[in-house]
PDB file of N, CA and C in Angstrom:
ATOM      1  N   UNK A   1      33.011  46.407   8.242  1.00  0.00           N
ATOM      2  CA  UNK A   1      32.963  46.233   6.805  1.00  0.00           C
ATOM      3  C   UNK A   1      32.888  44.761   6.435  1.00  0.00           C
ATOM      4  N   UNK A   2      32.064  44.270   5.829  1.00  0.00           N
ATOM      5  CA  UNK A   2      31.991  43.069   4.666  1.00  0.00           C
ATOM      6  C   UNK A   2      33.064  43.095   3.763  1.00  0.00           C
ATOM      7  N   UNK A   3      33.452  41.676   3.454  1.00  0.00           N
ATOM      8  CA  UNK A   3      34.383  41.553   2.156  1.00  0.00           C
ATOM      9  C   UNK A   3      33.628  40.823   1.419  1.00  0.00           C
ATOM     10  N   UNK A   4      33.698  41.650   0.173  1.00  0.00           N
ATOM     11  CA  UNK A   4      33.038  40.994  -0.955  1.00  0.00           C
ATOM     12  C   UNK A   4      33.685  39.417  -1.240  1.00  0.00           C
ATOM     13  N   UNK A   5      32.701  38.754  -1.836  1.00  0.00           N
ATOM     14  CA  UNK A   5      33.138  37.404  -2.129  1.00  0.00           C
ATOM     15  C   UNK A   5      34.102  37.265  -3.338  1.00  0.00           C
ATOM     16  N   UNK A   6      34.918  36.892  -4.119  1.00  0.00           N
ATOM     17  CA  UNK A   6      35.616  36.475  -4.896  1.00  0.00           C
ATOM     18  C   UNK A   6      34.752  37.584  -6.547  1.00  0.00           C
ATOM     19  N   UNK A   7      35.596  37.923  -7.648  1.00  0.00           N
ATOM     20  CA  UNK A   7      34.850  38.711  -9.029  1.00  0.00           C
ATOM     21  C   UNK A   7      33.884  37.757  -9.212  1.00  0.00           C
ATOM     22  N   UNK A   8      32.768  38.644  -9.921  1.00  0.00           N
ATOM     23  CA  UNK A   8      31.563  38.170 -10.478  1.00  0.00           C
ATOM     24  C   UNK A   8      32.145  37.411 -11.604  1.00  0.00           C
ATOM     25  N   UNK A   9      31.274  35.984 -11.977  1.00  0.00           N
ATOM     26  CA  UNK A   9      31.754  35.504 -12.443  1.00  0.00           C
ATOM     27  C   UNK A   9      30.374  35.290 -13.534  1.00  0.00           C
ATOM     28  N   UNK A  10      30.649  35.572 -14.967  1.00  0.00           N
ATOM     29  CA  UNK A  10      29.153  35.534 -16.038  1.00  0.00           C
ATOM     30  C   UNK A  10      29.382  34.082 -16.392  1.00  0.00           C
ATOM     31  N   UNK A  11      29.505  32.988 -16.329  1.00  0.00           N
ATOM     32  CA  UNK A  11      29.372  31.806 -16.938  1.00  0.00           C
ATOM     33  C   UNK A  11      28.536  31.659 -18.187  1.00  0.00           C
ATOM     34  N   UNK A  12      27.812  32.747 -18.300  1.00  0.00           N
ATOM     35  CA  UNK A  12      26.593  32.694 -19.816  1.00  0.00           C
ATOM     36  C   UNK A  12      27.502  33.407 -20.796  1.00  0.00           C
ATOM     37  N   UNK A  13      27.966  34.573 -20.640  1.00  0.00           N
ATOM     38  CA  UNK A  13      28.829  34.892 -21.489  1.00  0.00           C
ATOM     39  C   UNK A  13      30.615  34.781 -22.005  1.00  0.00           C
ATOM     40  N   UNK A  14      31.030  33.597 -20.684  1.00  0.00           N
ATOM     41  CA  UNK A  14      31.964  33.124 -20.825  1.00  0.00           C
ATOM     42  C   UNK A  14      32.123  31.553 -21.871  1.00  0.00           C
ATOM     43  N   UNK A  15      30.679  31.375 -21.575  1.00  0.00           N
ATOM     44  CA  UNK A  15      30.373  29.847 -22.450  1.00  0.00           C
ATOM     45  C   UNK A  15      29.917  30.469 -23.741  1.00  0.00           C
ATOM     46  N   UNK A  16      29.705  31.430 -23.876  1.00  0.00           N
ATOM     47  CA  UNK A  16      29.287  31.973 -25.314  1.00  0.00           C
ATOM     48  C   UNK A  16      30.335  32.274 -26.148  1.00  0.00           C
ATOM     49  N   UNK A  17      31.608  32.316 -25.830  1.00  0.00           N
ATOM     50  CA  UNK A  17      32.688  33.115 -26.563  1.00  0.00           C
ATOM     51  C   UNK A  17      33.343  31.910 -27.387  1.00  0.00           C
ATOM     52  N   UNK A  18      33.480  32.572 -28.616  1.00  0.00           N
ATOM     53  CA  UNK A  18      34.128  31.729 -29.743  1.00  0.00           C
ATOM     54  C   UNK A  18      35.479  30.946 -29.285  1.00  0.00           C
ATOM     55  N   UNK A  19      36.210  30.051 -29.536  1.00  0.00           N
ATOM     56  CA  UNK A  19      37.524  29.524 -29.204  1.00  0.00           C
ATOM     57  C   UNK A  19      38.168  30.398 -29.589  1.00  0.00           C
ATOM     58  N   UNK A  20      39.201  30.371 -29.240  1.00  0.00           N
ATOM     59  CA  UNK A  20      40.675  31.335 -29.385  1.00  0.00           C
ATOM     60  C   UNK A  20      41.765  30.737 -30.140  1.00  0.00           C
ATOM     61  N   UNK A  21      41.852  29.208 -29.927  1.00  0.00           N
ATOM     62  CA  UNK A  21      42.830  28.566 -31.009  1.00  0.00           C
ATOM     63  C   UNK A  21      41.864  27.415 -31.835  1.00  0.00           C
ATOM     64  N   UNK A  22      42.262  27.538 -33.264  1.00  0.00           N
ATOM     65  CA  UNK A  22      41.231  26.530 -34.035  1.00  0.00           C
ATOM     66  C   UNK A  22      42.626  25.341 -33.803  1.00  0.00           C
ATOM     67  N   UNK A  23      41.940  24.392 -33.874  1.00  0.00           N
ATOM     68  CA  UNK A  23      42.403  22.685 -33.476  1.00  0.00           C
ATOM     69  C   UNK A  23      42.822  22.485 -35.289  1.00  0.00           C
ATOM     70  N   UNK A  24      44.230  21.914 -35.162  1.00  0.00           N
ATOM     71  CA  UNK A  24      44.420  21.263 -36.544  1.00  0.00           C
ATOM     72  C   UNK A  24      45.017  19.995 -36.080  1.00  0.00           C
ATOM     73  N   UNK A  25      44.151  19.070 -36.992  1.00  0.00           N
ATOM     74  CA  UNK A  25      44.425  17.466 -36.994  1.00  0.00           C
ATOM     75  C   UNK A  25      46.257  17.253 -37.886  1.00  0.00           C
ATOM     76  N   UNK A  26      46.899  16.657 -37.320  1.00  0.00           N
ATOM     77  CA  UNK A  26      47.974  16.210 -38.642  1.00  0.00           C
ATOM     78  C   UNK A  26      47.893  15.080 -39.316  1.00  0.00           C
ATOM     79  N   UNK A  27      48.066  15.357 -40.342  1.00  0.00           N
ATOM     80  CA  UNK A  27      48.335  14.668 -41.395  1.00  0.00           C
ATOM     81  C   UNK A  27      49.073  13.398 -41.301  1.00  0.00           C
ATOM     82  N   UNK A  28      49.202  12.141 -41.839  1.00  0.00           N
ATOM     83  CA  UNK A  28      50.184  10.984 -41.604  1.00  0.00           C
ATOM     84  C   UNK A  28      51.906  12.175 -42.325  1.00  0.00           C
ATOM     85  N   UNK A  29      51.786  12.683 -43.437  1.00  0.00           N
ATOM     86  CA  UNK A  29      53.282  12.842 -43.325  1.00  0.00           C
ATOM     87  C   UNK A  29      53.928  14.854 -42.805  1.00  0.00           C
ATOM     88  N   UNK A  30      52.664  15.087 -41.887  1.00  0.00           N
ATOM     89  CA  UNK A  30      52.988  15.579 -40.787  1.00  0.00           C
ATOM     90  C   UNK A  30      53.511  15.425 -39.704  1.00  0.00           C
ATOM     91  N   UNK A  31      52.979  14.148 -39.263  1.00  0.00           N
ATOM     92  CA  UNK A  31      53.000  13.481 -38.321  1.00  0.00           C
ATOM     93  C   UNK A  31      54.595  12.620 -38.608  1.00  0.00           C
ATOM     94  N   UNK A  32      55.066  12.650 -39.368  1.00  0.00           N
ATOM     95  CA  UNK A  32      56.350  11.834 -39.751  1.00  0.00           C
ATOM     96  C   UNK A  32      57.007  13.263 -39.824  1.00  0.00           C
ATOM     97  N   UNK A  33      56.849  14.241 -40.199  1.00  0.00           N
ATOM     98  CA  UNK A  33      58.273  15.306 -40.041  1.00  0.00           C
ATOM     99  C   UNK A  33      58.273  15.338 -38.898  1.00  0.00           C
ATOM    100  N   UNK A  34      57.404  16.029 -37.622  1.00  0.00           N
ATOM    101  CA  UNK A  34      57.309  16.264 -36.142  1.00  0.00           C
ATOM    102  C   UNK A  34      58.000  14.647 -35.654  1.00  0.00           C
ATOM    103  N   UNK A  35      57.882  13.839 -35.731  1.00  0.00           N
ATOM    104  CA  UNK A  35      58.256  12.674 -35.418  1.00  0.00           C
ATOM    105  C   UNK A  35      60.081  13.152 -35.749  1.00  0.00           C
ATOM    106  N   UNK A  36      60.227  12.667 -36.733  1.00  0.00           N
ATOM    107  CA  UNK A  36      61.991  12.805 -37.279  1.00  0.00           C
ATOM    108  C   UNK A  36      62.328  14.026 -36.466  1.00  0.00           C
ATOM    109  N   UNK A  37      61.322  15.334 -36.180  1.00  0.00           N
ATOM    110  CA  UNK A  37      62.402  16.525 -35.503  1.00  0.00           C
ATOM    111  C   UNK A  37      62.408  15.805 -34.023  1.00  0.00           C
ATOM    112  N   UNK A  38      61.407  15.216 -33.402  1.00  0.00           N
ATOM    113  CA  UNK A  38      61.717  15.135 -32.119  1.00  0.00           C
ATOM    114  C   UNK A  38      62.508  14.169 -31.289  1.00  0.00           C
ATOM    115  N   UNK A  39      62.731  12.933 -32.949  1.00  0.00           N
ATOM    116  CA  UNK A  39      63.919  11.928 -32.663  1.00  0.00           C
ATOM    117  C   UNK A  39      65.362  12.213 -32.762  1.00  0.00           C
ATOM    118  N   UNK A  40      65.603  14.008 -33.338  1.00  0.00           N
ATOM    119  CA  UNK A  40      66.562  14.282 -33.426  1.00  0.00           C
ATOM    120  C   UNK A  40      66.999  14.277 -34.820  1.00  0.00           C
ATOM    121  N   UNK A  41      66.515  13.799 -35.932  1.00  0.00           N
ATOM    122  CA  UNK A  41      66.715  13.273 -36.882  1.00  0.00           C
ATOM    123  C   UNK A  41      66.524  14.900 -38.242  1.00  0.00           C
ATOM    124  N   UNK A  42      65.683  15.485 -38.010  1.00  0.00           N
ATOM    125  CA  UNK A  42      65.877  17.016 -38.537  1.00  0.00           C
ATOM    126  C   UNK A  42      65.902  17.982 -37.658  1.00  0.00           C
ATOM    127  N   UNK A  43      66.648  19.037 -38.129  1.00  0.00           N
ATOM    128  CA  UNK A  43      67.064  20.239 -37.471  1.00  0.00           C
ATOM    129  C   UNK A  43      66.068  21.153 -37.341  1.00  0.00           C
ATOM    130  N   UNK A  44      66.518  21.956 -36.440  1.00  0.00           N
ATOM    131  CA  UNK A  44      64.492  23.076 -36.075  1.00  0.00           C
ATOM    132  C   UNK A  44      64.807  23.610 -37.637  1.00  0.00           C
ATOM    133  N   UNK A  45      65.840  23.755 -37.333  1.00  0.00           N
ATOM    134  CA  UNK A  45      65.332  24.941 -39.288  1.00  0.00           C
ATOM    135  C   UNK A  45      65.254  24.437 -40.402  1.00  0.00           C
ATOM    136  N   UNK A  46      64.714  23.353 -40.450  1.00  0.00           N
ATOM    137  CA  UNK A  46      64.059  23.172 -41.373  1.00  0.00           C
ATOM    138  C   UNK A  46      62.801  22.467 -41.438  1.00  0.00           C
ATOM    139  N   UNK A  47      62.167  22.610 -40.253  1.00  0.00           N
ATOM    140  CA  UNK A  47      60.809  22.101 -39.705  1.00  0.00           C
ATOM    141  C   UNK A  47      59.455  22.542 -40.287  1.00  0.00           C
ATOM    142  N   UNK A  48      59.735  24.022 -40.391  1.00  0.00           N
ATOM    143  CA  UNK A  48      58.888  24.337 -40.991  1.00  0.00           C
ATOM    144  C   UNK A  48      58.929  24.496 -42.806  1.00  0.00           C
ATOM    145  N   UNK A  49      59.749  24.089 -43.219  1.00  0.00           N
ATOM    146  CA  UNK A  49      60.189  23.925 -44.660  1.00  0.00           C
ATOM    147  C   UNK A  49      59.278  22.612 -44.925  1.00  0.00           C
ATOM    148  N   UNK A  50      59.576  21.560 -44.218  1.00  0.00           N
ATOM    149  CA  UNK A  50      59.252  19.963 -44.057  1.00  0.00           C
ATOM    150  C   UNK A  50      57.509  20.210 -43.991  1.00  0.00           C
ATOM    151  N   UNK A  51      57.087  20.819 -42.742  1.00  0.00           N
ATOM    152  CA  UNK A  51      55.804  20.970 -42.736  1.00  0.00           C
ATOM    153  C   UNK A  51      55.432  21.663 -43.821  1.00  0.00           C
ATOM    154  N   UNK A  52      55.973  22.268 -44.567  1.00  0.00           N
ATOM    155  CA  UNK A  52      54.984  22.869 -46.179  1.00  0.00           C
ATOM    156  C   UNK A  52      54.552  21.882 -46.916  1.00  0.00           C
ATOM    157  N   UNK A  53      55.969  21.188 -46.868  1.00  0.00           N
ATOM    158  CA  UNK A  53      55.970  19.768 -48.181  1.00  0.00           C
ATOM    159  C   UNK A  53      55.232  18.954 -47.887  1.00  0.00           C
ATOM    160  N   UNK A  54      55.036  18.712 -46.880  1.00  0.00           N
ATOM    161  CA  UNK A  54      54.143  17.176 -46.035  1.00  0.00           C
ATOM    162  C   UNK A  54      52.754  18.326 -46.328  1.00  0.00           C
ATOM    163  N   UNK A  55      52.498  19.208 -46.240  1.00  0.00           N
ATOM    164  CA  UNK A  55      51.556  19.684 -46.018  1.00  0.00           C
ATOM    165  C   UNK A  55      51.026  19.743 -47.798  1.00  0.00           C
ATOM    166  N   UNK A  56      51.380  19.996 -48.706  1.00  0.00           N
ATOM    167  CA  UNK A  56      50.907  19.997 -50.011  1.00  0.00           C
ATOM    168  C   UNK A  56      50.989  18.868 -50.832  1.00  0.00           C
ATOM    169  N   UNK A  57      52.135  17.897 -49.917  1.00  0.00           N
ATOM    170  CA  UNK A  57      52.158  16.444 -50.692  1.00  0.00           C
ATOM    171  C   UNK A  57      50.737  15.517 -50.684  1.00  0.00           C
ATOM    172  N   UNK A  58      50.689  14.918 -52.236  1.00  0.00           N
ATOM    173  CA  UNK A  58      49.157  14.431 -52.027  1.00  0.00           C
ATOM    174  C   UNK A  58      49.427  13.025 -50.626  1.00  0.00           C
ATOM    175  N   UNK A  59      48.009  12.631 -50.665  1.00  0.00           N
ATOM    176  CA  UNK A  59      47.442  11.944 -49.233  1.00  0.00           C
ATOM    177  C   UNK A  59      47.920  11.017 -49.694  1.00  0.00           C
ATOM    178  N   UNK A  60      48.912   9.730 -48.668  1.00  0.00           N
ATOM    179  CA  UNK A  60      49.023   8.511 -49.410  1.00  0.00           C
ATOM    180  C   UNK A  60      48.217   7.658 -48.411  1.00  0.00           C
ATOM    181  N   UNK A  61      47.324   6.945 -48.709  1.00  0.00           N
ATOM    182  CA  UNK A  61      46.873   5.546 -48.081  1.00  0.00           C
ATOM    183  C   UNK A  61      47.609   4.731 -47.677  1.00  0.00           C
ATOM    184  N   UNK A  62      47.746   4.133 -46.046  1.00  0.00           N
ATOM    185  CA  UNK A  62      48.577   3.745 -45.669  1.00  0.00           C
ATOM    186  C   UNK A  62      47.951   1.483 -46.303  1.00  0.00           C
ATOM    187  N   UNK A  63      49.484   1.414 -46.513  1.00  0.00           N
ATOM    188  CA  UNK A  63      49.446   0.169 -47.131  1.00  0.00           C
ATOM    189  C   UNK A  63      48.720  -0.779 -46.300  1.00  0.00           C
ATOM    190  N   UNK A  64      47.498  -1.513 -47.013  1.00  0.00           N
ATOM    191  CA  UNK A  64      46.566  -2.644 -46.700  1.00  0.00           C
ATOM    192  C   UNK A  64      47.247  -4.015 -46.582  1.00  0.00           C
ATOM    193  N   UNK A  65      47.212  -5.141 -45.686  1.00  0.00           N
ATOM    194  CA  UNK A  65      48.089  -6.040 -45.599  1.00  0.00           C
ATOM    195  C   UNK A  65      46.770  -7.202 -46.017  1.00  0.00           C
ATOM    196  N   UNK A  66      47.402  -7.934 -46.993  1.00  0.00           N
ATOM    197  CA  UNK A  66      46.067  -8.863 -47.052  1.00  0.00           C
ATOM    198  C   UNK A  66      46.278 -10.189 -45.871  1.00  0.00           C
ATOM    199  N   UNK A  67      45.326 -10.513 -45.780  1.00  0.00           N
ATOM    200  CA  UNK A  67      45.151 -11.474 -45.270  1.00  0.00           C
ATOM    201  C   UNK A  67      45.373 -12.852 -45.397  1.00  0.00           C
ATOM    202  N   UNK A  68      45.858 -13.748 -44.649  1.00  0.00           N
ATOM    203  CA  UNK A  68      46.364 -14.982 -44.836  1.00  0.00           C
ATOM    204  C   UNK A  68      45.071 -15.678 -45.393  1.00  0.00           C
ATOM    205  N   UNK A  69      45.246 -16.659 -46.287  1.00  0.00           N
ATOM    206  CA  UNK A  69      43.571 -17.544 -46.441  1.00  0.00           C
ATOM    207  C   UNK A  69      43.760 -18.498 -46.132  1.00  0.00           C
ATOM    208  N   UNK A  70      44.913 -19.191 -45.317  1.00  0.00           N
ATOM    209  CA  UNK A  70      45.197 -20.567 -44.957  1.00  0.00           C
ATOM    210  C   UNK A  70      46.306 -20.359 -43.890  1.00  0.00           C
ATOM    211  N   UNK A  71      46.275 -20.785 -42.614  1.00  0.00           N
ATOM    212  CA  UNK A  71      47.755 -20.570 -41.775  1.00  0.00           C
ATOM    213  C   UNK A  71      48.602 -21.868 -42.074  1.00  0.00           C
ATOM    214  N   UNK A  72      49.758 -21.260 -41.822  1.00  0.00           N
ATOM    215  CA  UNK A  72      50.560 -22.535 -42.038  1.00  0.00           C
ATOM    216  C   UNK A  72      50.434 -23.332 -41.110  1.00  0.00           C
ATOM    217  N   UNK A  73      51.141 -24.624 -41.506  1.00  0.00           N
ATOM    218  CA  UNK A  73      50.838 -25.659 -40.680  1.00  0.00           C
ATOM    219  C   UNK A  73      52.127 -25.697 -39.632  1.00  0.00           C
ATOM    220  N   UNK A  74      51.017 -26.351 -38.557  1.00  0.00           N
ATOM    221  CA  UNK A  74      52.180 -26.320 -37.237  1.00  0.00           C
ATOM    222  C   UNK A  74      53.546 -27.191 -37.490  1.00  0.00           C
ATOM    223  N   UNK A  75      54.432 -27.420 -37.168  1.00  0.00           N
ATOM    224  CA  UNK A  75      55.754 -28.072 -37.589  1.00  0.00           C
ATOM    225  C   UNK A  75      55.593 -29.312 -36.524  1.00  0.00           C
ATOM    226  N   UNK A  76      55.801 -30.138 -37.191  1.00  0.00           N
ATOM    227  CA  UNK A  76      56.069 -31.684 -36.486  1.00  0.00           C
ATOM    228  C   UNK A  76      57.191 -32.380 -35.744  1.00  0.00           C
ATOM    229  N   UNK A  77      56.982 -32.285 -34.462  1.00  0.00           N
ATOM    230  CA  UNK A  77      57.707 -32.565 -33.256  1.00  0.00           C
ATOM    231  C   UNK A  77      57.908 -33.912 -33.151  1.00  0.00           C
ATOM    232  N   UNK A  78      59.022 -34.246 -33.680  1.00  0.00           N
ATOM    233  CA  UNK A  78      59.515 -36.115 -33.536  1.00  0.00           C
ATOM    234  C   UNK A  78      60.015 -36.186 -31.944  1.00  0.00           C
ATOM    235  N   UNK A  79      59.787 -37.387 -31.415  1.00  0.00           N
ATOM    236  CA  UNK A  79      60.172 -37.699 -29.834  1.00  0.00           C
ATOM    237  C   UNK A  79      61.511 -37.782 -29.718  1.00  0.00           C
ATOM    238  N   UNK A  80      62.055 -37.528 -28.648  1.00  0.00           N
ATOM    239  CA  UNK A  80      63.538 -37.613 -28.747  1.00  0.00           C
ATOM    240  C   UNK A  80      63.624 -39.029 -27.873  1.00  0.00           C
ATOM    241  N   UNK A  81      64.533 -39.674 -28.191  1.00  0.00           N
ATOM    242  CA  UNK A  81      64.775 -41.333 -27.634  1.00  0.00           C
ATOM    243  C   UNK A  81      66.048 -41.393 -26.964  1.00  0.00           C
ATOM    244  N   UNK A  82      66.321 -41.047 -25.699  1.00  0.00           N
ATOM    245  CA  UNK A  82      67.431 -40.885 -24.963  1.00  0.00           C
ATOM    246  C   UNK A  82      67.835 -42.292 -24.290  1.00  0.00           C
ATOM    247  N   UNK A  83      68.846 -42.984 -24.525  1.00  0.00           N
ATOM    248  CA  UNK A  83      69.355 -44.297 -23.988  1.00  0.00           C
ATOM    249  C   UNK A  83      70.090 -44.204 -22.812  1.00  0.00           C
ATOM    250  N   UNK A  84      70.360 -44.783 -21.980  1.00  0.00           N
ATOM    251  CA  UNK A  84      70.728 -44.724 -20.532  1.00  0.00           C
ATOM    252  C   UNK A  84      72.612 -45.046 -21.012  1.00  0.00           C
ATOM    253  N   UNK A  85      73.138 -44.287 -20.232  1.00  0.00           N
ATOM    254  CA  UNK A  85      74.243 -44.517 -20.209  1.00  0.00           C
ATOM    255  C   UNK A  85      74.875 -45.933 -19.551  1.00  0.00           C
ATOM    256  N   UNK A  86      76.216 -46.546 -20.423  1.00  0.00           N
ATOM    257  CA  UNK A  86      76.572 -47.508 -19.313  1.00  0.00           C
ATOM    258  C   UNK A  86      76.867 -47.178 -18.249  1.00  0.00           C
ATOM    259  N   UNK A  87      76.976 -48.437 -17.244  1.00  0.00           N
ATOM    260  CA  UNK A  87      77.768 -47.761 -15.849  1.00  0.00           C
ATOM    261  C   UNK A  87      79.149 -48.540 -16.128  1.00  0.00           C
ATOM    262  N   UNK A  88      80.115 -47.801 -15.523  1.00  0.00           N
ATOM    263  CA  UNK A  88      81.312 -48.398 -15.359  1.00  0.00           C
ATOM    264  C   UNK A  88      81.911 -48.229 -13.841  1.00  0.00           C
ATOM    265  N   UNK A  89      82.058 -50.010 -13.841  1.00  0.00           N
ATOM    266  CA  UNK A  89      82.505 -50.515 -12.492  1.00  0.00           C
ATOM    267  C   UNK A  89      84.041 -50.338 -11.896  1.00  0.00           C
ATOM    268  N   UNK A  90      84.314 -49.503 -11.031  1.00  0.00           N
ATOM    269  CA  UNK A  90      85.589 -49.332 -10.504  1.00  0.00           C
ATOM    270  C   UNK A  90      85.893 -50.130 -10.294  1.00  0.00           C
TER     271      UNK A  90
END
């Protein structure tokens, strides 16, 4: 007797099949409740309470920092002038 090789395998109709889980992006204050539960900072039960609110709260734009139009100036290093100690003769 022959042993068959390993199940037939359709690769055409395995690459054809719809996904099974749709992908959701989070949100910035999604991304801040999941953050606070996993620092410990909220409790599981109320995780999904948090994710409603973050989830219907409008979008905030995260704050733009303007730009310097001049750097400050470097700080001015005076020499230090160290004098030799006397000697004193036993």
């Amino acid at each position: 007797m022959q042993e068959q090789p390993g199940g037939k395998r359709n690769h055409l109709v395995m690459g054809r099949t719809p996904a099974s889980i749709a992908v959701h992006r989070l949100n910035l204050p999604e991304q801040r409740v999941l953050a606070s539960f996993l620092a410990g900072r909220l409790p599981a039960g109320q995780v999904h309470a948090e994710l409603a609110r973050a989830r219907t709260a409008p979008a905030v734009a995260p704050p733009t920092v303007a730009p310097q139009a001049e750097p400050a100036p470097a700080p001015v290093v005076q020499p230090v002038v160290v004098e030799p100690l006397p000697v004193i003769a036993a």
